[in-house]
N, C-alpha and C. Protein backbone atom coordinates (compact mmCIF):
# COMPACT_ATOMS: atom_id res chain seq x y z
N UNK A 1 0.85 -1.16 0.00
CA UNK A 1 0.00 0.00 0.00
C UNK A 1 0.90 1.23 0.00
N UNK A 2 0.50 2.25 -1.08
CA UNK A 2 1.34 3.30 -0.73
C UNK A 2 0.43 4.26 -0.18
N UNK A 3 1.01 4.96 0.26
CA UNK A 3 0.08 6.45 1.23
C UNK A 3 0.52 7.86 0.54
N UNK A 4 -0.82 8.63 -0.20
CA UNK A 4 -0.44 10.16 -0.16
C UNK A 4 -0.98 10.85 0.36
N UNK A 5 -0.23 11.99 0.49
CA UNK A 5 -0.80 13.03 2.02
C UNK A 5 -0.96 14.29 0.70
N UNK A 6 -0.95 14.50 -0.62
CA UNK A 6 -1.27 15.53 -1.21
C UNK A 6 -1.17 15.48 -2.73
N UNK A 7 -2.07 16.23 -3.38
CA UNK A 7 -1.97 15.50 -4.92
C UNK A 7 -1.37 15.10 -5.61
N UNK A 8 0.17 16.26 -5.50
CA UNK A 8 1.47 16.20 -6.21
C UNK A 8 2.19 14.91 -5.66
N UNK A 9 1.83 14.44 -4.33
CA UNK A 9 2.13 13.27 -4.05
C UNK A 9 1.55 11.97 -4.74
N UNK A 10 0.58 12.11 -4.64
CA UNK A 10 -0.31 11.25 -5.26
C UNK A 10 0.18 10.95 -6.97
N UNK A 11 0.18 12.01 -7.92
CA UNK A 11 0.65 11.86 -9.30
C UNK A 11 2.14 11.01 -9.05
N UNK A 12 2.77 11.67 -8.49
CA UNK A 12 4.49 11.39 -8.48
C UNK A 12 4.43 9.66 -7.97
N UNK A 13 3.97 9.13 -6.82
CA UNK A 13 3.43 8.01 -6.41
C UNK A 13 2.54 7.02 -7.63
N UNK A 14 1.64 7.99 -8.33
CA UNK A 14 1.34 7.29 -9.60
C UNK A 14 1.62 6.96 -10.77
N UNK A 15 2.61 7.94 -10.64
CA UNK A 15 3.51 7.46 -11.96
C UNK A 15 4.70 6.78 -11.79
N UNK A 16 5.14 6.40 -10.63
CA UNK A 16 6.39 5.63 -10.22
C UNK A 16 5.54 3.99 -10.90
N UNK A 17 4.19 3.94 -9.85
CA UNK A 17 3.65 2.79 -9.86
C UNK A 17 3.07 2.05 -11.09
N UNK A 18 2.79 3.46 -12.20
CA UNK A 18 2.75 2.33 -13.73
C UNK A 18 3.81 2.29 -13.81
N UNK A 19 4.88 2.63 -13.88
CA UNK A 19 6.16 2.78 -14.86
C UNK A 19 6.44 0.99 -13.99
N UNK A 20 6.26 0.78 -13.03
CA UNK A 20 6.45 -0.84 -12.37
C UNK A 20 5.93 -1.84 -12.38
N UNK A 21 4.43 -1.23 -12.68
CA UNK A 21 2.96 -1.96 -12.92
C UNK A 21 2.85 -2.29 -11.58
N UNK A 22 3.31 -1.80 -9.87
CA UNK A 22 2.22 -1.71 -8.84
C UNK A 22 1.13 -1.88 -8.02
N UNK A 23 0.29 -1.24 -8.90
CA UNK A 23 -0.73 -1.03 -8.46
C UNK A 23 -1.74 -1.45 -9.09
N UNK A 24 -3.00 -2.09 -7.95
CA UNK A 24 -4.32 -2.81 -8.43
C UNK A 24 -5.43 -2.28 -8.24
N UNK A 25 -5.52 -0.91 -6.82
CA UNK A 25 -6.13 -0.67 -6.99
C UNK A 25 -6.09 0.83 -6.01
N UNK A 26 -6.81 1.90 -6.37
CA UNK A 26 -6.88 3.02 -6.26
C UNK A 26 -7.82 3.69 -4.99
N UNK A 27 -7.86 4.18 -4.25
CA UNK A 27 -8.39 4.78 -2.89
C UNK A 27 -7.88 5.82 -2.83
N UNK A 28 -8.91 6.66 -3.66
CA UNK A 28 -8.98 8.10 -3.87
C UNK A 28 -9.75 9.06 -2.86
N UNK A 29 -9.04 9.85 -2.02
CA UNK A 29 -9.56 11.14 -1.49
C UNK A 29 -9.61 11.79 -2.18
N UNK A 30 -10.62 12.95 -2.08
CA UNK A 30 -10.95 14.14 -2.65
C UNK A 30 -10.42 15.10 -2.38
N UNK A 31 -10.07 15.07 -0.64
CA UNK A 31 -9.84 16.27 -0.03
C UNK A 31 -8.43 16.41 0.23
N UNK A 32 -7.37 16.50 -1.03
CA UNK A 32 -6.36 16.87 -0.60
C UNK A 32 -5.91 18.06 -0.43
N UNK A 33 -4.67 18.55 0.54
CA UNK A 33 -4.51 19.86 0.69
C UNK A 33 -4.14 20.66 -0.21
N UNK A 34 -3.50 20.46 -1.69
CA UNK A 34 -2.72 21.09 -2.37
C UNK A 34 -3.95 20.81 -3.97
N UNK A 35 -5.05 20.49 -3.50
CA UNK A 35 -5.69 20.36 -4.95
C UNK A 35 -7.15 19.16 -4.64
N UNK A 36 -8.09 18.95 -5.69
CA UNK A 36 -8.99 18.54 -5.41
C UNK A 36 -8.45 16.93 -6.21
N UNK A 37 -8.98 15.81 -5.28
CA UNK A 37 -8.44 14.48 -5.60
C UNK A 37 -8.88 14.01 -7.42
N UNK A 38 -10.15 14.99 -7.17
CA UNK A 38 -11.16 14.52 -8.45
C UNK A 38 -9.90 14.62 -9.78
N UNK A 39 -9.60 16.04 -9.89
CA UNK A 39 -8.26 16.21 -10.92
C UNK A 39 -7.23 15.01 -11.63
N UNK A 40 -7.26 13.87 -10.36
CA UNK A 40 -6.22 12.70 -10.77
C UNK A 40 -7.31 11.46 -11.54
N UNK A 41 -8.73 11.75 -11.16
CA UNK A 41 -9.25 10.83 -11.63
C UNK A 41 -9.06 10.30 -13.19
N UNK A 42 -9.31 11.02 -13.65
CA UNK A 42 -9.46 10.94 -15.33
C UNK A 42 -8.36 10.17 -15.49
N UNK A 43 -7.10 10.63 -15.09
CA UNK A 43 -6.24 10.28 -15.98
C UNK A 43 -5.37 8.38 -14.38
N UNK A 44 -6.19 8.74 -13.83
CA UNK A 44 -6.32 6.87 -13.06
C UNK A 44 -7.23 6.05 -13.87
N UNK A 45 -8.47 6.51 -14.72
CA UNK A 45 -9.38 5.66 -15.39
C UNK A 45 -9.11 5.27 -16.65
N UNK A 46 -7.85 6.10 -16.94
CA UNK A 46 -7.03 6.00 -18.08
C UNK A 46 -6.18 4.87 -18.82
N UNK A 47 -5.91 4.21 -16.96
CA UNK A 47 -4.73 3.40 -16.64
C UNK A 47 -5.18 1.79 -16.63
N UNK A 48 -5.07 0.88 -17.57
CA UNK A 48 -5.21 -0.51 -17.97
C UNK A 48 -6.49 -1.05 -16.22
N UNK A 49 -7.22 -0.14 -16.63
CA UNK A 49 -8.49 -0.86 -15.71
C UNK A 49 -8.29 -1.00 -13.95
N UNK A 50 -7.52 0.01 -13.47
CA UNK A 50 -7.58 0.17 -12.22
C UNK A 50 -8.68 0.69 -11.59
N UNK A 51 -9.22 -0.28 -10.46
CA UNK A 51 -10.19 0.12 -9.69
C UNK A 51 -9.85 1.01 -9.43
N UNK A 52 -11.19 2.53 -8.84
CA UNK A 52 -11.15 3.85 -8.30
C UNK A 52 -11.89 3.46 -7.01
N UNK A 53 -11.55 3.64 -5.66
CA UNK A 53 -12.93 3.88 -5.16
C UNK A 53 -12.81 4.91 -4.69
N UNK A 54 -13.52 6.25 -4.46
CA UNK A 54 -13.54 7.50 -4.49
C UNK A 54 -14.16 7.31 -2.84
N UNK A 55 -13.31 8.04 -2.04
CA UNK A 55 -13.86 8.37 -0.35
C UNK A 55 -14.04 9.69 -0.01
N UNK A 56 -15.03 10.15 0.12
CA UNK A 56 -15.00 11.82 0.69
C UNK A 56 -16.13 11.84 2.11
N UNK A 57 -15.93 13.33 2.03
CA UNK A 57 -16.88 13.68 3.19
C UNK A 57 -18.10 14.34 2.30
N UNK A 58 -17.77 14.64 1.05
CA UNK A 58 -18.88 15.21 0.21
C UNK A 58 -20.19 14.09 -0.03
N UNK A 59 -21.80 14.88 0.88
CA UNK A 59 -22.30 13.89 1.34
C UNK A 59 -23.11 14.19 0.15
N UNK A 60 -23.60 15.18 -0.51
CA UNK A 60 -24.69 15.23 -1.72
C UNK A 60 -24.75 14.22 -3.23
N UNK A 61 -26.00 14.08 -3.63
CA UNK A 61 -25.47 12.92 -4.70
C UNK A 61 -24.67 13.62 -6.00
N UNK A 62 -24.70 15.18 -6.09
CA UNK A 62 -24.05 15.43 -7.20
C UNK A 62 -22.89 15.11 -7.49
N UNK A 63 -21.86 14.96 -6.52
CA UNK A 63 -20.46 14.84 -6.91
C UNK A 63 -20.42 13.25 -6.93
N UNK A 64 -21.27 12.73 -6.20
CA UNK A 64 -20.89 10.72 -6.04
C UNK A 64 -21.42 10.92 -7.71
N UNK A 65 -22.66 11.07 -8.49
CA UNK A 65 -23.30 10.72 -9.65
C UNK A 65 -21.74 11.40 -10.90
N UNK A 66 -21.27 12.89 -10.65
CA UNK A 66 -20.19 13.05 -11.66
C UNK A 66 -19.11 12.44 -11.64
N UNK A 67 -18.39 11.40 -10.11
CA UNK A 67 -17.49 10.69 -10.44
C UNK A 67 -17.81 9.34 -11.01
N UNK A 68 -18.70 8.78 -10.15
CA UNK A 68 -19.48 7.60 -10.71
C UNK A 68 -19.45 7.18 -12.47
N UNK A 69 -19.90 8.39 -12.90
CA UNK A 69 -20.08 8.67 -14.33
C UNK A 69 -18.63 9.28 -15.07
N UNK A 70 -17.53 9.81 -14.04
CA UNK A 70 -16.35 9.82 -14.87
C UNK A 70 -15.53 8.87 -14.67
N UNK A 71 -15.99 7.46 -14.23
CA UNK A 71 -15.34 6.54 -14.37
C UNK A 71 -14.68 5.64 -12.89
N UNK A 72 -14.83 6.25 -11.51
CA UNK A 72 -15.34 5.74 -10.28
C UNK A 72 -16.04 4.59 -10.13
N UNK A 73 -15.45 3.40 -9.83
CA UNK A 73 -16.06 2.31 -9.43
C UNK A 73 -16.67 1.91 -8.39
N UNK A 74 -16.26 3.32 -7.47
CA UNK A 74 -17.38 3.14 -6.41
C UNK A 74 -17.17 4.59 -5.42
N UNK A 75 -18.16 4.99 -4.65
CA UNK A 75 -17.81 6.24 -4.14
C UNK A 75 -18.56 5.80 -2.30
N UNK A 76 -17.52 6.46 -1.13
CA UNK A 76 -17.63 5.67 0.10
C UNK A 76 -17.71 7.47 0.52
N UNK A 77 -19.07 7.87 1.63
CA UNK A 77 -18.88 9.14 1.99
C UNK A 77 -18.27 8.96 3.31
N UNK A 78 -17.10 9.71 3.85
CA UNK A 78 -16.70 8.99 5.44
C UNK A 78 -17.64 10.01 6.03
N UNK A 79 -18.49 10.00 7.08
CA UNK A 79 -19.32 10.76 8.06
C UNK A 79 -18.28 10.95 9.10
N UNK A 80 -17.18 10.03 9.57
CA UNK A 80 -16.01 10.36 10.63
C UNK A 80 -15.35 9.26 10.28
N UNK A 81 -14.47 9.27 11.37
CA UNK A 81 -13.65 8.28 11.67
C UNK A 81 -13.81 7.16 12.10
N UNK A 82 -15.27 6.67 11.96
CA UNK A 82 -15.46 5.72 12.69
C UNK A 82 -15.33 4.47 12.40
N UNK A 83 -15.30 3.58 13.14
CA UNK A 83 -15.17 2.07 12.57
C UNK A 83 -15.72 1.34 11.69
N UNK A 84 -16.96 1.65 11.57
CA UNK A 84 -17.67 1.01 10.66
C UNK A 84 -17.89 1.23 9.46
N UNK A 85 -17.27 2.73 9.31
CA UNK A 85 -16.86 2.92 7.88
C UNK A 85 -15.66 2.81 7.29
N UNK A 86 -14.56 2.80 7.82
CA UNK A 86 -13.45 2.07 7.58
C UNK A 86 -13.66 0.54 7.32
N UNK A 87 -14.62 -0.37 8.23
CA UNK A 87 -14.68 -1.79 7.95
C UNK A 87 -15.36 -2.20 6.96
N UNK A 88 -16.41 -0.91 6.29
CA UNK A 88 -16.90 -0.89 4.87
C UNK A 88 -15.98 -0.48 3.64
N UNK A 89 -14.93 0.62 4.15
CA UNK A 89 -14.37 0.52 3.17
C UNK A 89 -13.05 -0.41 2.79
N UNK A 90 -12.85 -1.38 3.84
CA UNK A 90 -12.07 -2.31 3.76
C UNK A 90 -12.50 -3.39 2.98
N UNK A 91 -14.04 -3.67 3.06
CA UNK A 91 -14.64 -4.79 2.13
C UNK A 91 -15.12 -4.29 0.95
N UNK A 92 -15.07 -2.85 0.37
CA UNK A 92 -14.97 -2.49 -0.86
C UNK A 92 -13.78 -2.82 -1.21
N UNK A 93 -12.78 -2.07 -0.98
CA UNK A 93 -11.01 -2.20 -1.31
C UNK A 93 -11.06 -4.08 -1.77
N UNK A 94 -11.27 -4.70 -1.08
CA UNK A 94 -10.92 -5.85 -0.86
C UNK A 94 -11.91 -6.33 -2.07
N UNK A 95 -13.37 -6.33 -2.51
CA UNK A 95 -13.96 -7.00 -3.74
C UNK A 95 -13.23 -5.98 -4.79
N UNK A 96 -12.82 -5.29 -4.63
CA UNK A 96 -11.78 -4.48 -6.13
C UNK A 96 -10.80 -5.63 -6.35
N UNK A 97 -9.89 -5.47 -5.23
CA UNK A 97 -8.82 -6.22 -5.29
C UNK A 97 -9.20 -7.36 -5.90
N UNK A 98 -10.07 -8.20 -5.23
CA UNK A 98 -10.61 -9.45 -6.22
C UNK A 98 -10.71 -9.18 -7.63
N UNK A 99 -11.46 -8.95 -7.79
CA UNK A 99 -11.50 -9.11 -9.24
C UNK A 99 -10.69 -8.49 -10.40
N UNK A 100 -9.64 -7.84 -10.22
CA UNK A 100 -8.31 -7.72 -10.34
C UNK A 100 -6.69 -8.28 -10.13
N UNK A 101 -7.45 -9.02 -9.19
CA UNK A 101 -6.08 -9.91 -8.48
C UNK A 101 -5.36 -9.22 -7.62
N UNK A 102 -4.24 -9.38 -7.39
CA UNK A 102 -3.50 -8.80 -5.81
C UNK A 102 -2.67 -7.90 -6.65
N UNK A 103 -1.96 -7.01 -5.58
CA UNK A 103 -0.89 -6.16 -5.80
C UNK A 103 -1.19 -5.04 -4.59
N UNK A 104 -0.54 -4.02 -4.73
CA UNK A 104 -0.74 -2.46 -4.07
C UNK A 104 -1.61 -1.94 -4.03
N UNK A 105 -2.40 -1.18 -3.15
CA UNK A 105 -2.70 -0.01 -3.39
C UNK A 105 -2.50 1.29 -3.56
N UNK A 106 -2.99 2.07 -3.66
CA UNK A 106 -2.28 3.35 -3.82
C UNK A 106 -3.77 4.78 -3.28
């Protein structure tokens, strides 16, 4: 699993990981500090069929329906920190991973 803390992280992290082939599957925030997560999407849906699953705090259906539809395989709203949404988004992550097979996340 790799971890980014900001977009420019995130690209630089994503382009290490095709250039290696990496990564299986994608756990996208929105809310990064240096830019909006959505920006990296396009060009992750780009990439030989990597799962997206898109996590925000953005609770309205407009933004889940425009990523959904730009290519988001699934969109998780976190309400907090709490456990039970982490243990949901662990069994999303995890049917991606399936049906892709193993490797990284990112």
């Amino acid at each position: 699993m790799l971890g980014c803390a900001s977009l420019a992280d995130a690209r630089a992290q994503f382009a290490h990981a095709r250039e290696t082939g990496d990564i299986d599957l994608v756990l996208l925030d929105l809310g990064l500090p240096d830019g909006d997560g959505e920006a990296l999407l396009g060009s992750l849906r780009n990439e030989r069929g990597t799962p997206v699953i898109v996590i925000s705090a953005r609770h309205s259906d407009d933004p889940k329906i425009r990523l959904l539809d730009a290519g988001a395989d699934d969109y998780l709203v976190k309400p907090s920190a709490s456990a039970s949404c982490w243990r949901e988004c662990g069994w999303r992550c995890g049917t991606a991973a399936r049906r892709c097979g193993s490797g990284h996340a990112l």
